[in-house]
Protein backbone atom coordinates (compact mmCIF):
# COMPACT_ATOMS: atom_id res chain seq x y z
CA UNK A 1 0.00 0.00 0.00
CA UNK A 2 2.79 2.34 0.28
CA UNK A 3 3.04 2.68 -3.88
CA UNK A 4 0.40 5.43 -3.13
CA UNK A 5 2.04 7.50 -0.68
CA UNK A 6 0.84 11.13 -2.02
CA UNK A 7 -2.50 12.27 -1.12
CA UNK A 8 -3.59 15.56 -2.05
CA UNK A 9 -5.84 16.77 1.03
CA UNK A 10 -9.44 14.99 1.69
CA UNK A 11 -12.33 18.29 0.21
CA UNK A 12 -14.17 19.67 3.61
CA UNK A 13 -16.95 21.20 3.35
CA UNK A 14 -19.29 23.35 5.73
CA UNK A 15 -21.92 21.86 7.37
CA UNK A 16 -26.11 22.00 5.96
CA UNK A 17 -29.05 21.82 8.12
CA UNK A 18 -31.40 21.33 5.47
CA UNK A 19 -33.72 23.43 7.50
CA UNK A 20 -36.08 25.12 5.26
CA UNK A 21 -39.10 26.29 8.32
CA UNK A 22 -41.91 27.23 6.49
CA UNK A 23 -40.74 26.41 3.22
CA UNK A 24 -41.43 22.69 3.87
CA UNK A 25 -44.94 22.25 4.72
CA UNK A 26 -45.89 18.66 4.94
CA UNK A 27 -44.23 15.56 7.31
CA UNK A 28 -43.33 14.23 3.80
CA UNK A 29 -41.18 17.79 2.50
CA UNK A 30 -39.86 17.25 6.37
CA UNK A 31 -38.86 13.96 6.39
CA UNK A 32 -36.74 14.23 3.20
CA UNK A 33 -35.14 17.37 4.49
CA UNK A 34 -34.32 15.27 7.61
CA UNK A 35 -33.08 12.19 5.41
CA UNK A 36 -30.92 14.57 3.44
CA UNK A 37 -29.32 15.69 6.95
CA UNK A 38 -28.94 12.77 8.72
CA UNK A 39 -27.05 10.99 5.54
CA UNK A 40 -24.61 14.08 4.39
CA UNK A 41 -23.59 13.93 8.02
CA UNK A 42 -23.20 10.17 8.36
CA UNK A 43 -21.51 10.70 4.65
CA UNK A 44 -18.54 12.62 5.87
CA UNK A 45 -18.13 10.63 8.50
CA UNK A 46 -17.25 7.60 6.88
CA UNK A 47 -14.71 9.54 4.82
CA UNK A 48 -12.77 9.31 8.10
CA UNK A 49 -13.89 6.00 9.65
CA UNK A 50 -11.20 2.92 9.62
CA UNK A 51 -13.99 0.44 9.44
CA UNK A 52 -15.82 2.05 5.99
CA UNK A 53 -16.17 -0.67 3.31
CA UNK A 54 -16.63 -0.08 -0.55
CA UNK A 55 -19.84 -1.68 0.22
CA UNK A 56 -21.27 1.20 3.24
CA UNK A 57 -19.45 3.65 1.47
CA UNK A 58 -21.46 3.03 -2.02
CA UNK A 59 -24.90 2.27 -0.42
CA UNK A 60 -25.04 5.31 1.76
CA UNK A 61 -23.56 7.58 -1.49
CA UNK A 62 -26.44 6.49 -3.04
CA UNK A 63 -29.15 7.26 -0.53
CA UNK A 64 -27.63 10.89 -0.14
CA UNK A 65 -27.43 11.39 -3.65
CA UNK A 66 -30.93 9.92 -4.70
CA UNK A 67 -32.46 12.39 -1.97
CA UNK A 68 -30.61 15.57 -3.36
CA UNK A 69 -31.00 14.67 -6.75
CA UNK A 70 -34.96 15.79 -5.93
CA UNK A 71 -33.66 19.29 -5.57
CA UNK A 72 -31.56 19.05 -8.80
CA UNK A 73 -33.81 17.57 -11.70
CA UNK A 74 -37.42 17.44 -12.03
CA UNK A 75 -39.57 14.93 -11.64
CA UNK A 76 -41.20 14.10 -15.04
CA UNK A 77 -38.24 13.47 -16.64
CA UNK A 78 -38.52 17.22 -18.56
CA UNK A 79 -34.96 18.47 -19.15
CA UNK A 80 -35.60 21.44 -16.77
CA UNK A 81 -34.02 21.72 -13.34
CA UNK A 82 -36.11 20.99 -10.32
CA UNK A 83 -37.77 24.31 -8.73
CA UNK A 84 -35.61 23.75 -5.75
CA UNK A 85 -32.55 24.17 -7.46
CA UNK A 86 -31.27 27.37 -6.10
CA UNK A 87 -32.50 26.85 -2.87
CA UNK A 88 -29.07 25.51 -0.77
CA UNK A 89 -25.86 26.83 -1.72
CA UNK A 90 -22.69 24.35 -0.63
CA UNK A 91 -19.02 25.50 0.40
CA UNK A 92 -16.04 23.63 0.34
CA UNK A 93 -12.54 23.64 0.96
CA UNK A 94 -9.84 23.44 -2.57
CA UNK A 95 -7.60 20.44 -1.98
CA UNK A 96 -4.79 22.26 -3.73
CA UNK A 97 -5.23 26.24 -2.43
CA UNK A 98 -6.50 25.54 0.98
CA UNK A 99 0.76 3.78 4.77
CA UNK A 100 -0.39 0.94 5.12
CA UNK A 101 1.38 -2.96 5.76
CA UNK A 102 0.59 -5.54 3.18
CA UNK A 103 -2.62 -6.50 2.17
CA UNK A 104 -4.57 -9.43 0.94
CA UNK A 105 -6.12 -10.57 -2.55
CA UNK A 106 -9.24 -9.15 -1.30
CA UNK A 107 -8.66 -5.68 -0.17
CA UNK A 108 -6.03 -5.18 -3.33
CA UNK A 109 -9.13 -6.22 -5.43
CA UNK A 110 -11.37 -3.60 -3.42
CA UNK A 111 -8.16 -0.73 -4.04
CA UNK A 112 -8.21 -1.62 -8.04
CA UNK A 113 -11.90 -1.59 -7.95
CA UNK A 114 -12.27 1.76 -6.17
CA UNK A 115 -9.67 3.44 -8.18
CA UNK A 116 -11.08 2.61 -11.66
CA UNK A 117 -14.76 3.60 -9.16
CA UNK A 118 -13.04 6.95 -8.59
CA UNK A 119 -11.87 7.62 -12.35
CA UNK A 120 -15.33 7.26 -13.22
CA UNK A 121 -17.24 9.17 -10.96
CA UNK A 122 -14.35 11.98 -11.85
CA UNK A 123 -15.30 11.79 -15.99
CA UNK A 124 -18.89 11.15 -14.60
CA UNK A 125 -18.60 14.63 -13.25
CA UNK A 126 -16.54 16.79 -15.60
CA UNK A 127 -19.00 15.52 -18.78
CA UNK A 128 -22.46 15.56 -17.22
CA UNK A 129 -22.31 17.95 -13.92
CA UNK A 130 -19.90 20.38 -13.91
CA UNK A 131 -20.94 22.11 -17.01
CA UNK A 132 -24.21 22.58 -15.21
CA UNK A 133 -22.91 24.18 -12.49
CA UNK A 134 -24.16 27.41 -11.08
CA UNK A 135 -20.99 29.12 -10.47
CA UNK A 136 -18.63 28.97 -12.97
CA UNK A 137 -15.58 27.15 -12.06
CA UNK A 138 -12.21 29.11 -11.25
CA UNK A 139 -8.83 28.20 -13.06
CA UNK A 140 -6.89 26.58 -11.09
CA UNK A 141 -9.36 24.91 -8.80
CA UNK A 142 -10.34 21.78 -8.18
CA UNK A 143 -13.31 21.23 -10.47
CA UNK A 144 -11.04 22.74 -13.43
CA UNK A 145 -11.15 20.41 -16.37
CA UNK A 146 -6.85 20.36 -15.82
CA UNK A 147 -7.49 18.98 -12.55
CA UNK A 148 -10.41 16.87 -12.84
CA UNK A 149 -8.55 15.07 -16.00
CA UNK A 150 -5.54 14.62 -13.75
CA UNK A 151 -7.38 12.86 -11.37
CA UNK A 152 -8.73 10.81 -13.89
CA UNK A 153 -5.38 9.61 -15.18
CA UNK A 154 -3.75 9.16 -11.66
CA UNK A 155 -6.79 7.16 -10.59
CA UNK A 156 -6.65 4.90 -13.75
CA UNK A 157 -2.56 4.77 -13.20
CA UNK A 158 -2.72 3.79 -9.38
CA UNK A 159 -5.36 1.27 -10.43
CA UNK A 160 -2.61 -0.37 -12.79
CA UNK A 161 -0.07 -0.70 -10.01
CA UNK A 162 -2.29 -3.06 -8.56
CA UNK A 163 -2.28 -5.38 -11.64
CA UNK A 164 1.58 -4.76 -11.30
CA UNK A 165 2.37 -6.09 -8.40
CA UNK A 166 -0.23 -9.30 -9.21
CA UNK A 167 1.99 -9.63 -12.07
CA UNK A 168 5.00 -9.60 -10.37
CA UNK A 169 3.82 -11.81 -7.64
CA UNK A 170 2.32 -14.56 -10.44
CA UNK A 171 5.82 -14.77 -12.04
CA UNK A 172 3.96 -13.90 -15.68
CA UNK A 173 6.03 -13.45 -18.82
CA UNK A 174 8.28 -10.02 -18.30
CA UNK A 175 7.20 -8.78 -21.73
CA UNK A 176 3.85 -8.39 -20.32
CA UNK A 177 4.90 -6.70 -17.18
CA UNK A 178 7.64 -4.27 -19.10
CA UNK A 179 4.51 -3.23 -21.15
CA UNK A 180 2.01 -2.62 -18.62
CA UNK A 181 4.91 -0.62 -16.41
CA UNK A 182 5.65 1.63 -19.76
CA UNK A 183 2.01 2.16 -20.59
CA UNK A 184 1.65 3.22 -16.28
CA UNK A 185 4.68 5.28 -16.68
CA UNK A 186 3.01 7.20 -19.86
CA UNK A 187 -0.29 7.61 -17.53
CA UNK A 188 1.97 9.50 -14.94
CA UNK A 189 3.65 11.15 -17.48
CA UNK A 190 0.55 12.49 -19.09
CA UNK A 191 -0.86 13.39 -15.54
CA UNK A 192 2.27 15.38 -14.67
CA UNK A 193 1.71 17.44 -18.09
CA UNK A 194 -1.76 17.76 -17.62
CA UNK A 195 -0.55 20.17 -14.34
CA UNK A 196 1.78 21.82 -16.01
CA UNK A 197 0.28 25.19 -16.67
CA UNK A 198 -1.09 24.85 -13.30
CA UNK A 199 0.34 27.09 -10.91
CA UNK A 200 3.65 25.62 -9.72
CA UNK A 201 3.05 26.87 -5.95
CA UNK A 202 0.05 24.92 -5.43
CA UNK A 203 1.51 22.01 -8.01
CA UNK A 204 4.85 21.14 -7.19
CA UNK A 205 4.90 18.69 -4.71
CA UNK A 206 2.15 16.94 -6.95
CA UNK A 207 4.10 17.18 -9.96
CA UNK A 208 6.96 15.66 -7.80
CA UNK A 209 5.06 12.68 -7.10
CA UNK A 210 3.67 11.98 -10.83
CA UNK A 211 7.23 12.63 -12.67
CA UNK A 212 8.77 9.81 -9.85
CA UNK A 213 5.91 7.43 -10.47
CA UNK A 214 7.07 8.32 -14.29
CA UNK A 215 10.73 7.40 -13.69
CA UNK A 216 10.15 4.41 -11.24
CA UNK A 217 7.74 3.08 -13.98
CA UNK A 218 9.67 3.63 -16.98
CA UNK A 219 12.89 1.22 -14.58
CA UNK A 220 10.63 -1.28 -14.46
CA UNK A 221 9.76 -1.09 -17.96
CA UNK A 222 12.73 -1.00 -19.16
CA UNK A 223 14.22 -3.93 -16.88
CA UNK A 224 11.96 -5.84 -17.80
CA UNK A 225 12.39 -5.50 -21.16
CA UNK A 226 16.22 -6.12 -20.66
CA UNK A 227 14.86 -9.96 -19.05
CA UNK A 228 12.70 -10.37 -22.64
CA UNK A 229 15.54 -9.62 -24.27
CA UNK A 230 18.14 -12.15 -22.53
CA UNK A 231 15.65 -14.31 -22.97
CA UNK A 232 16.15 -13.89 -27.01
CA UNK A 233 19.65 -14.71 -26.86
CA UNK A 234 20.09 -10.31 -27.65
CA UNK A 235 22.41 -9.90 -24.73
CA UNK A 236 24.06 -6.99 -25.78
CA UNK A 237 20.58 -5.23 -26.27
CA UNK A 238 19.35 -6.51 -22.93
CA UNK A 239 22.32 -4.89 -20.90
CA UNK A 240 21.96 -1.58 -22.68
CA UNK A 241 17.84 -1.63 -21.44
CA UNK A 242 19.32 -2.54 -18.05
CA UNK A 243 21.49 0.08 -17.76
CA UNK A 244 18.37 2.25 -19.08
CA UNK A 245 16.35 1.01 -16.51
CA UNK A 246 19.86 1.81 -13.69
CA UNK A 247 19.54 5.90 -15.12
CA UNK A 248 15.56 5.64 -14.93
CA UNK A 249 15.76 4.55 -11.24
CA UNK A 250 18.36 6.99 -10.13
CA UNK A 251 16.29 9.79 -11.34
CA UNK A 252 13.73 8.13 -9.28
CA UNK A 253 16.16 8.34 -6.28
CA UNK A 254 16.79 12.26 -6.90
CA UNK A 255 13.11 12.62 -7.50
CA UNK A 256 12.08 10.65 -3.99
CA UNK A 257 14.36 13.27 -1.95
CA UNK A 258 12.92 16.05 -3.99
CA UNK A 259 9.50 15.12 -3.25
CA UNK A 260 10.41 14.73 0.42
CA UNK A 261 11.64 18.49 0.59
CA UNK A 262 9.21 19.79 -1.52
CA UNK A 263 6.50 22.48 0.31
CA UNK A 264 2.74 21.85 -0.48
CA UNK A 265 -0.53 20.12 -0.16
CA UNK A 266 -0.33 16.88 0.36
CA UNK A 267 1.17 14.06 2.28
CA UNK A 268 4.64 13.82 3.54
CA UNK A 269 6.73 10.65 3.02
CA UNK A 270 9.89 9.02 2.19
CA UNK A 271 9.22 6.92 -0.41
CA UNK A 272 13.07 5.86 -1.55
CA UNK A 273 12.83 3.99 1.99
CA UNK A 274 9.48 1.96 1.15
CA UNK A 275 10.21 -1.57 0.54
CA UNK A 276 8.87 -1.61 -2.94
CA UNK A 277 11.42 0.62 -3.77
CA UNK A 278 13.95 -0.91 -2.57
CA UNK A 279 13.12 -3.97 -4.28
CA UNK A 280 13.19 -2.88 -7.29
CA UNK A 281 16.72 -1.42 -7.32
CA UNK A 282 17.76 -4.85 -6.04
CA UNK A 283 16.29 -6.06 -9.44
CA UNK A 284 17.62 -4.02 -11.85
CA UNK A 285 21.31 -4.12 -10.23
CA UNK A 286 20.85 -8.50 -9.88
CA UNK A 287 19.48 -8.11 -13.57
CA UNK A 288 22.08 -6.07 -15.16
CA UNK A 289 24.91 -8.31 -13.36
CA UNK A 290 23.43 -11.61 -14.46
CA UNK A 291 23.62 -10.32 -18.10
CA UNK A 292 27.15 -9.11 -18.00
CA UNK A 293 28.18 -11.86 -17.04
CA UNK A 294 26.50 -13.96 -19.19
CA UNK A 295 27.83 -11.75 -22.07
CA UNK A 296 31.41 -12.23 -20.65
CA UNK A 297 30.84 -16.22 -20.59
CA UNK A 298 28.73 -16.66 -23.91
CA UNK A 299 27.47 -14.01 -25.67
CA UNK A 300 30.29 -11.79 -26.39
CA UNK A 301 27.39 -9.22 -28.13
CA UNK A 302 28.55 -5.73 -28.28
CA UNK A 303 26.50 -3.30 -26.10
CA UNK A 304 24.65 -0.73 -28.28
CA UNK A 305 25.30 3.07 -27.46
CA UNK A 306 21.38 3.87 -27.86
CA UNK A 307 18.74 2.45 -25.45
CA UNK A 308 16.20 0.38 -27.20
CA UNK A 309 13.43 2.28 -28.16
CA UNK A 310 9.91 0.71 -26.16
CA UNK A 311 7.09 0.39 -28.46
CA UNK A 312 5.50 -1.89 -25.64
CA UNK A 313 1.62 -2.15 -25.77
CA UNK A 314 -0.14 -4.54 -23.51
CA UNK A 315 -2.85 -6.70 -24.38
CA UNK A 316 -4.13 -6.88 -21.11
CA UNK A 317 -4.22 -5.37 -17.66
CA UNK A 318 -4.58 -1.91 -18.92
CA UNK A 319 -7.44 -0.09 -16.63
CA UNK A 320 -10.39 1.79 -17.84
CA UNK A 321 -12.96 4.24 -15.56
CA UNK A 322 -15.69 2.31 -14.34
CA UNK A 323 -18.57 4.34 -15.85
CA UNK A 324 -20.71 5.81 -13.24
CA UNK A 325 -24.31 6.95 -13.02
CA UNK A 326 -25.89 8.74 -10.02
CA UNK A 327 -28.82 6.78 -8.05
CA UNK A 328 -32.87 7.38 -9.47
CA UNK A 329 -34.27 9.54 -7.70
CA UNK A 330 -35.36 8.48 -4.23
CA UNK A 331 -38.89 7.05 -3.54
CA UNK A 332 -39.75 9.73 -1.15
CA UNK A 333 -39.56 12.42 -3.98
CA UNK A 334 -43.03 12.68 -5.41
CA UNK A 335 -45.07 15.43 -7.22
CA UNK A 336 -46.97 15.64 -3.88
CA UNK A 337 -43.69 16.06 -1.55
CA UNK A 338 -42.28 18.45 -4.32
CA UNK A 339 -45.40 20.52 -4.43
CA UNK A 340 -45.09 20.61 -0.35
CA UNK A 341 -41.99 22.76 -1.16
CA UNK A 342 -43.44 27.07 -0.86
CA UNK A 343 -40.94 28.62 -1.99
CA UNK A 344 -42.95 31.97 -1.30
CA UNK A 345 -42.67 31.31 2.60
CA UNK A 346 -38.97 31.32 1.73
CA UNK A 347 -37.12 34.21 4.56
CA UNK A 348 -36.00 37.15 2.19
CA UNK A 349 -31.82 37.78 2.39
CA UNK A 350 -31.32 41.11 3.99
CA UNK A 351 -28.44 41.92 1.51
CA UNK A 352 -27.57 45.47 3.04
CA UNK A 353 -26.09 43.37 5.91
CA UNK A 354 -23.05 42.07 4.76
CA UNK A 355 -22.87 37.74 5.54
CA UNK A 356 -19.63 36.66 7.54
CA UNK A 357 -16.95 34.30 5.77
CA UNK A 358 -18.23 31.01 6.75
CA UNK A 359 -15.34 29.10 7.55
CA UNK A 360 -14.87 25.05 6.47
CA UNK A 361 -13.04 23.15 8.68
CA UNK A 362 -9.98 20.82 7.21
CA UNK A 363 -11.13 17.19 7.61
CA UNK A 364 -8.54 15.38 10.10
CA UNK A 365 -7.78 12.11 8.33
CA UNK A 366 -6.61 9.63 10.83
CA UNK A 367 -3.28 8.87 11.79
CA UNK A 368 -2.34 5.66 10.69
CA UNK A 369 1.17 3.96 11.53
CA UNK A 370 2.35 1.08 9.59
CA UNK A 371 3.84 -1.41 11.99
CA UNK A 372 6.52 -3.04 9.40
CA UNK A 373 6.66 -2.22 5.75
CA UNK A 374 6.12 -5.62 4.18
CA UNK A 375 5.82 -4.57 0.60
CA UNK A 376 2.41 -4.88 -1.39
CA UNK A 377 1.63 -8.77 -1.52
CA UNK A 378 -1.74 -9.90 -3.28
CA UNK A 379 -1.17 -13.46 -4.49
């Protein structure tokens, strides 16, 4: 679980009452306002709760969400918005301005599933809600299409680590794994550029984290490759990917301090120290030895002065968003408990009293200690 060691902030956001006296005339109008309450606040909890499952998380997502989509869309499926769209305004925090031991088959399924979950509900978003927002979104912020498509990719690339380390584990061919590292290391790569023209105070210790993933990635790739090629009798070839793979990880290296010393959201680690790491310098320096000396025993192959270019492309493994649709409405929305909305008996804004900054709390994420750093094991 330590391959995902940066975390960008969790989004806080101030707390709603859904208390609309007067405006909600029936038990019915009540009880959904109550419902709405009761399951935002339960909502944010779990965010923070060790004991949250995929499972609670996604069933009580869906009972929030099916009781505010009544004061989003209408009712009889007409393409206009529902006449309690304006009614609550939200605030939240901006992630960007404002380690775990091993685990088993089971939970690594659950962390692929709810990172492909995640990349899904992000293009869910950025195609079918945020357009329809009704303030326009800042540059720079988090519901910016830069950012959102960021997310996206990281999501999808974290997802592929997963099928990584499976790969690893299951001893299958090294072509295979060298492609699906490259194609992960061209996912960080393209997430890195996608933050680019982002601001580079609010960025950098992001950036730091993609372009490492990028250069530990590309190692792999490229040692890999170096074992495919051994294994085609091309040992000349195979030590010049290993000592591709050698530059690839020592950039990694320089990266992991710079990352460490780098000011910023996010979380702070040491990720040269992680045992995954680690690991996989032991490979590539074990690799590269084995072939020079089997090119000083057999081979006798020259060693080419250009690093073999990777056209890798994997046939499998690669990770797509799961696509994601918000819940039906819920079954205590009705034309009845709609109509039980009077918007007239809405209290009028004194606006020549100017409103107070209403401030949003960070969300505390727990503290949670690894006891030994056994590496990611899922087989």
């Amino acid at each position: 679980m330590t391959h995902w060691f940066h975390r960008n902030p969790l989004k806080a956001t101030a707390p709603v009452s859904f208390n609309y006296y007067g405006v909600a005339t029936t038990p019915a109008a009540t009880k959904i306002c109550n419902d709405l309450r009761l399951s935002r606040t339960r909502l944010l909890e779990l965010f923070t709760d060790l004991s949250c499952t995929p499972e609670m998380m996604k069933n009580l997502t869906d009972t929030y969400f099916s009781l505010l989509k009544g004061f989003i869309v209408s009712l009889d499926d007409s393409s206009q918005d529902s006449k309690l769209r304006y009614i609550q305004n939200f605030k939240w925090t901006d992630t960007l301005q404002g380690q775990l031991p091993s685990i088993t088959e089971d939970e690594a399924k659950d962390v692929h599933r709810s990172l492909k979950t995640a990349a899904g509900i992000f293009k869910h978003l950025k195609e079918s809600y945020i357009p329809k927002l009704i303030t326009p979104v800042e540059k720079g912020r988090d519901l910016e299409a830069r950012l959102i498509d960021s997310y996206i990719i990281q999501c999808q690339a974290e997802a592929q680590e997963v099928t990584i380390a499976r790969a690893i584990e299951l001893k299958h061919n090294p072509g295979l794994i060298a492609a699906l590292a490259y194609e992960t290391a061209n996912f960080y790569q393209k997430a890195d550029q996608t933050l680019s023209s982002l601001d580079p105070s609010y960025t950098i210790k992001w950036r730091k984290y993609l372009h490492l993933k990028c250069c530990f990635y590309m190692a792999y790739a490229y040692c890999y490759h170096g074992q495919t090629l051994l294994a085609s009798d091309k040992c000349g070839e195979a030590i010049r990917s290993l000592q591709e793979a050698e530059k690839f990880f020592s950039k990694a290296e320089a990266l992991c301090k710079e990352y460490g010393e780098s000011k910023g959201p996010g979380t702070t680690a040491k990720p040269s120290g992680h045992l995954f790491f680690r690991k996989l310098g032991t490979l590539v320096k074990n690799t590269l030895e084995k072939c020079q000396r089997e090119n000083g025993f057999i081979y006798f192959q020259k060693i080419p002065p250009e690093a073999p270019q990777l056209e890798l492309k994997a046939n499998y493994g690669l990770v797509e968003p799961i696509p994601f649709e918000f819940p039906a409405v819920h079954t205590h929305w009705t034309l009845e408990s709609l109509a039980a909305f009077d918007l007239t008996k809405r209290p009028k804004e004194d606006s020549a009293k100017p409103k107070p900054e209403e401030e949003v709390k960070p969300v505390k994420e727990p503290d949670i200690k690894p006891q030994k750093d056994t590496g990611c094991q899922i087989s």
